[in-house]
C-alpha atoms as a PDB file:
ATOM      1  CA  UNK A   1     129.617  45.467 114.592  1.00  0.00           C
ATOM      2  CA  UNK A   2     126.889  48.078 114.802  1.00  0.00           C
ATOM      3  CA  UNK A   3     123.670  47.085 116.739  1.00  0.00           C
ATOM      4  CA  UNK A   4     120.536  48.471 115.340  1.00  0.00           C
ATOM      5  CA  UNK A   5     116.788  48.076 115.664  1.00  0.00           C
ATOM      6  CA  UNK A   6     116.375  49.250 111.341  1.00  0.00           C
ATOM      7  CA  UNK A   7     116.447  45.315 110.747  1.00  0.00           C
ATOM      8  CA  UNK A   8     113.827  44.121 113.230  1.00  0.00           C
ATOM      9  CA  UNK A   9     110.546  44.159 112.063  1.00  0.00           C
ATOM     10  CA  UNK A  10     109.239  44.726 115.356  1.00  0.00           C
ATOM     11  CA  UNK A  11     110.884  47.554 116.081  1.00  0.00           C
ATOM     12  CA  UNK A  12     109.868  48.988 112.701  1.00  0.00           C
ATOM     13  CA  UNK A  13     106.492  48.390 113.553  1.00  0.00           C
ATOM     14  CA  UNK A  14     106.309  50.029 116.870  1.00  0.00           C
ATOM     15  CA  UNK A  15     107.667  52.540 114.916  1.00  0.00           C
ATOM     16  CA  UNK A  16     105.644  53.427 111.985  1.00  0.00           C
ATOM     17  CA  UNK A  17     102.498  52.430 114.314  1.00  0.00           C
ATOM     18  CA  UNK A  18     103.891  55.949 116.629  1.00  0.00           C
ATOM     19  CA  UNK A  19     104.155  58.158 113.883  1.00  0.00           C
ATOM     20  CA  UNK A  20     100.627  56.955 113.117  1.00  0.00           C
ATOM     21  CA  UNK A  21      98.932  56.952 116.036  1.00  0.00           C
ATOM     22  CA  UNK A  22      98.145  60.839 116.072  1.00  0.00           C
ATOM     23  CA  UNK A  23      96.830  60.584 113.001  1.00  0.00           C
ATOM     24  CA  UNK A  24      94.826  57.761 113.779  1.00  0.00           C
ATOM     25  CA  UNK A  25      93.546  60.139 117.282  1.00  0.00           C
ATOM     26  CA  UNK A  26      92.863  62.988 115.306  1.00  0.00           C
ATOM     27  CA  UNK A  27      90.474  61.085 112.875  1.00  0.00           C
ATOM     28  CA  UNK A  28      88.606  59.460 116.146  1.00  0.00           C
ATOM     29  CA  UNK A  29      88.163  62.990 117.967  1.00  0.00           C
ATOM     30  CA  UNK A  30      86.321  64.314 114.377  1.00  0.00           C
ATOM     31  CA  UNK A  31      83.884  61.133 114.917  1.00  0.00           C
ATOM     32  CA  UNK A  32      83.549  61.326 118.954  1.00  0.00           C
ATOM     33  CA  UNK A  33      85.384  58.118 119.656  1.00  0.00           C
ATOM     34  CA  UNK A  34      88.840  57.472 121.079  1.00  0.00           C
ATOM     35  CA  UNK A  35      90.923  55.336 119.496  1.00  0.00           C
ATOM     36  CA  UNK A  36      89.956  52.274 120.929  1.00  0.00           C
ATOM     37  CA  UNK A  37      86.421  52.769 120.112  1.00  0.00           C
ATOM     38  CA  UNK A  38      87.084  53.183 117.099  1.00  0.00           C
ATOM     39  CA  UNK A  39      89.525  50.049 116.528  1.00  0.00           C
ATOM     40  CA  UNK A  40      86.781  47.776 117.870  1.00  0.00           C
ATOM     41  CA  UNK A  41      84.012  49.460 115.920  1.00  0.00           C
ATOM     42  CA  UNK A  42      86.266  48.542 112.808  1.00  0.00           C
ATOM     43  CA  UNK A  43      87.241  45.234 113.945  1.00  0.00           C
ATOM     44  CA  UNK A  44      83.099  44.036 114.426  1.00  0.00           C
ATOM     45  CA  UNK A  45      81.486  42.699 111.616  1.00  0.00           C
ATOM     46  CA  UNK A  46      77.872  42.823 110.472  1.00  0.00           C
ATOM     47  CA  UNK A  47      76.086  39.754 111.412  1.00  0.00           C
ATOM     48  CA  UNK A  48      78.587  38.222 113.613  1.00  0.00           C
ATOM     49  CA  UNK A  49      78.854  38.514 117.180  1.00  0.00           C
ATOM     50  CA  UNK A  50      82.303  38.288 118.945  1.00  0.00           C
ATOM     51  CA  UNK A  51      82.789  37.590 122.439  1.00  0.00           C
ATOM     52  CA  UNK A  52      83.874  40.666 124.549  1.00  0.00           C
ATOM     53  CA  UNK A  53      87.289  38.584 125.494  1.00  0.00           C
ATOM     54  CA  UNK A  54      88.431  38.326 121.977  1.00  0.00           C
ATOM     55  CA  UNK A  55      87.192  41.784 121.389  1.00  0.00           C
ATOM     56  CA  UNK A  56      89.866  42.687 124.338  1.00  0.00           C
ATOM     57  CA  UNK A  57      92.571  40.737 122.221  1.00  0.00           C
ATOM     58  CA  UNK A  58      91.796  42.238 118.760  1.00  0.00           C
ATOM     59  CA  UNK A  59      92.046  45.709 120.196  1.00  0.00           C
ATOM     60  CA  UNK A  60      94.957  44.428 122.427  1.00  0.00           C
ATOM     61  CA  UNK A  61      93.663  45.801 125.803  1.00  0.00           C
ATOM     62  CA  UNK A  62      93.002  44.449 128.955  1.00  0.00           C
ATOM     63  CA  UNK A  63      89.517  42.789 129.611  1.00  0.00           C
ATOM     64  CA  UNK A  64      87.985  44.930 131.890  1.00  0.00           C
ATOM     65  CA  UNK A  65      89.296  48.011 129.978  1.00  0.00           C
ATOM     66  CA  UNK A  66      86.768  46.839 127.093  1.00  0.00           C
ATOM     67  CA  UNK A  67      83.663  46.705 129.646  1.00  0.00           C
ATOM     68  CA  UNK A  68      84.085  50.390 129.593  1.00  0.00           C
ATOM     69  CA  UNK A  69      84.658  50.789 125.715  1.00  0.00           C
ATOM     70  CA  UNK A  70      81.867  48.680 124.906  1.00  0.00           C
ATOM     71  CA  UNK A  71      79.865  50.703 127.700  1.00  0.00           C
ATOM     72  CA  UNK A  72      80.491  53.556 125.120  1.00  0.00           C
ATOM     73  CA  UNK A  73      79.769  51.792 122.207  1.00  0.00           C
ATOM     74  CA  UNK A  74      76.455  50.364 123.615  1.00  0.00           C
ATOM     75  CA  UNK A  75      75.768  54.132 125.100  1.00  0.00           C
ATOM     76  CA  UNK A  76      75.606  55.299 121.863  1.00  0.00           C
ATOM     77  CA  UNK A  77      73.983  52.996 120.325  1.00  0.00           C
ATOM     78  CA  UNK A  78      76.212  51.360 117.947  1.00  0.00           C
ATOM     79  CA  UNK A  79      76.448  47.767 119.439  1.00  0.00           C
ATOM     80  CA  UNK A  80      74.255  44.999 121.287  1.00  0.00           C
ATOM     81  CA  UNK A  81      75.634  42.820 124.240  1.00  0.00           C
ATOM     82  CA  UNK A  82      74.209  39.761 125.185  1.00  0.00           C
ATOM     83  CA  UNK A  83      74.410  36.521 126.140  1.00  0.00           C
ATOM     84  CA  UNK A  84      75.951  33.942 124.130  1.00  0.00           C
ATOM     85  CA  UNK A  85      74.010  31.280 123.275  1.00  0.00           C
ATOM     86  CA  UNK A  86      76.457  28.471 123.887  1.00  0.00           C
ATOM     87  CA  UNK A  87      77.709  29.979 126.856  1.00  0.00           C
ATOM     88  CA  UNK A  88      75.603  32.386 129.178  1.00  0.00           C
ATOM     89  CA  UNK A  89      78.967  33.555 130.968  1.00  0.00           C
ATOM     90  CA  UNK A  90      80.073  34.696 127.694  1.00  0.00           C
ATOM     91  CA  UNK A  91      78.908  38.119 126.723  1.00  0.00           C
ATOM     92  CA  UNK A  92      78.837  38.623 122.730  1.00  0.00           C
ATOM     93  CA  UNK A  93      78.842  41.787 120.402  1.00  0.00           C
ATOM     94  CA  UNK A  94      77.154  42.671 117.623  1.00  0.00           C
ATOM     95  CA  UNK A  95      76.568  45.793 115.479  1.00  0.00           C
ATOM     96  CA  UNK A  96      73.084  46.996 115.490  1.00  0.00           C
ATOM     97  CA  UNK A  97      71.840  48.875 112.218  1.00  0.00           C
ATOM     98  CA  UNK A  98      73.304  52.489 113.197  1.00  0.00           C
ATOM     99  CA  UNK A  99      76.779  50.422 113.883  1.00  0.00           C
ATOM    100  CA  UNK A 100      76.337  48.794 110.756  1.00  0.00           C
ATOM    101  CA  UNK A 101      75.826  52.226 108.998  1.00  0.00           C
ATOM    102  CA  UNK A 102      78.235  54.128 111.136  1.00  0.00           C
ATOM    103  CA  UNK A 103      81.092  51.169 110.486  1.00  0.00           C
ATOM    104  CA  UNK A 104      80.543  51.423 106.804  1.00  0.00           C
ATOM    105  CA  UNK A 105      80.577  55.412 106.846  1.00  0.00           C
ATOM    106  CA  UNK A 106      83.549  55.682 109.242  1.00  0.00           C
ATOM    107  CA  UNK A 107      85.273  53.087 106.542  1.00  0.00           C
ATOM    108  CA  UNK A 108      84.935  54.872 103.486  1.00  0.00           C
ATOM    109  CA  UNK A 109      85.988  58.061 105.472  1.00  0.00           C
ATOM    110  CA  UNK A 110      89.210  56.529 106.668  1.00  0.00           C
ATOM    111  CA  UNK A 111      90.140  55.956 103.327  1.00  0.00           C
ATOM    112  CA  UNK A 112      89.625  59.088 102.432  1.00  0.00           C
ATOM    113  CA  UNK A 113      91.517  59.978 105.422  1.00  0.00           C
ATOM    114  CA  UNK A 114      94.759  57.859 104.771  1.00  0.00           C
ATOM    115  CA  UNK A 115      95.079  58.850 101.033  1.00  0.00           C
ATOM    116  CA  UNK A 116      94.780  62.740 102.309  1.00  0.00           C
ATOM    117  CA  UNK A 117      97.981  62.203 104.420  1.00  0.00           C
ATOM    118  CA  UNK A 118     101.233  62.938 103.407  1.00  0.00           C
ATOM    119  CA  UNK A 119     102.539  59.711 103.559  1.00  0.00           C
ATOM    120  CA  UNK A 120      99.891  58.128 101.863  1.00  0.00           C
ATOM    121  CA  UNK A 121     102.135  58.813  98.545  1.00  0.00           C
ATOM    122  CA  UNK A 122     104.898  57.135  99.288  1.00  0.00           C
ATOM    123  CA  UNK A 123     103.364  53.866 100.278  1.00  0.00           C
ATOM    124  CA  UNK A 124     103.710  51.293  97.192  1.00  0.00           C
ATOM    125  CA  UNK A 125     101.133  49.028  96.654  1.00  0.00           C
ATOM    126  CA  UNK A 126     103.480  45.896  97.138  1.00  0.00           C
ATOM    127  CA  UNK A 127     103.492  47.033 100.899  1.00  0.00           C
ATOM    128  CA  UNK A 128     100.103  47.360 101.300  1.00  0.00           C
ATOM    129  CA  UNK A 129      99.877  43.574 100.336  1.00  0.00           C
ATOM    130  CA  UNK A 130     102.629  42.821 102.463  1.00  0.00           C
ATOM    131  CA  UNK A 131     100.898  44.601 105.316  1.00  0.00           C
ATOM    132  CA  UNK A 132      97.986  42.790 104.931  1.00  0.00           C
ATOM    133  CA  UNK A 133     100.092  39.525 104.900  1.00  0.00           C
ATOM    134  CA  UNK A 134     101.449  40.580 108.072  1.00  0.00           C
ATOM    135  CA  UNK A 135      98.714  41.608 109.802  1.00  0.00           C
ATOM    136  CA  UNK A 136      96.628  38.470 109.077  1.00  0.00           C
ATOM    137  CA  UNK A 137      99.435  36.481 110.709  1.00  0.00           C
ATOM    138  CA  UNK A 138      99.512  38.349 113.837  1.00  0.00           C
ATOM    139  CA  UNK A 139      95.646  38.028 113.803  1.00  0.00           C
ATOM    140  CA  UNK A 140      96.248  34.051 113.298  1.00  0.00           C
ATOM    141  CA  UNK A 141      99.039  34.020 116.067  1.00  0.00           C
ATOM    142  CA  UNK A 142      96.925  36.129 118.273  1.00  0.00           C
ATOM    143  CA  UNK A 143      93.733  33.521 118.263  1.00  0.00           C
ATOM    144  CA  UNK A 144      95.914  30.976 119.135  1.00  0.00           C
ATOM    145  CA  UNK A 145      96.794  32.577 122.786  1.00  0.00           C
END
């Protein structure tokens, strides 16, 4: 019997999410972020501040690497940390206006982006959905850690 990784979805995953990643670089250096600055600016939503710990888990870095992404972010003036105000030891995020504008900008751009890739073609709809299935059950999985 021959032992592969094609039938683990894991694997295939890690995969695809390599041959991405470049892309996903290059499309960050055109709008001065890294990667990571750009996966959180994504991952913030208007109106709704997130604690910088499950910040750290939705862009799946350590803690004190997001001080000095959100640093950035907050540098440029994209995002506002305070204060929770349940919690004072908790420090929230939330998009101020040029975020807002920026997030919604760097959104429509990124589709522009993915459908001006190669592979873009090749990518059924019925996988999209199925990536979106997916990826809200990691989400799900990953708030419960």
């Amino acid at each position: 019997m021959k032992h592969t990784l094609d039938e683990n979805p894991l694997w295939l995953i890690w995969s695809l999410s390599s041959h991405l990643k470049h892309h996903i670089a290059d499309f960050s250096e055109q709008h001065n972020l890294s990667p990571s600055q750009l996966h959180a600016l994504l991952l913030l939503q208007p109106d709704t501040p997130v604690p910088m710990n499950q910040l750290s888990c939705l862009v799946g870095c350590d803690p004190s690497y997001t001080t000095g992404l959100v640093d950035k972010l907050v540098a440029l003036d994209l995002v506002t940390r305070q204060e929770s105000t349940q919690d004072r030891r908790i420090k929230t995020l939330t998009l101020n206006t040029q975020g807002v504008v920026l997030r919604a900008d760097l959104i429509q751009q990124f589709g522009s982006f993915y459908k001006d890739l190669a592979i873009s073609k090749h990518i059924p709809n019925t996988l999209t959905s199925e990536l979106k299935t997916l990826s809200k059950i990691t989400l799900e999985i990953s708030r419960t850690k």
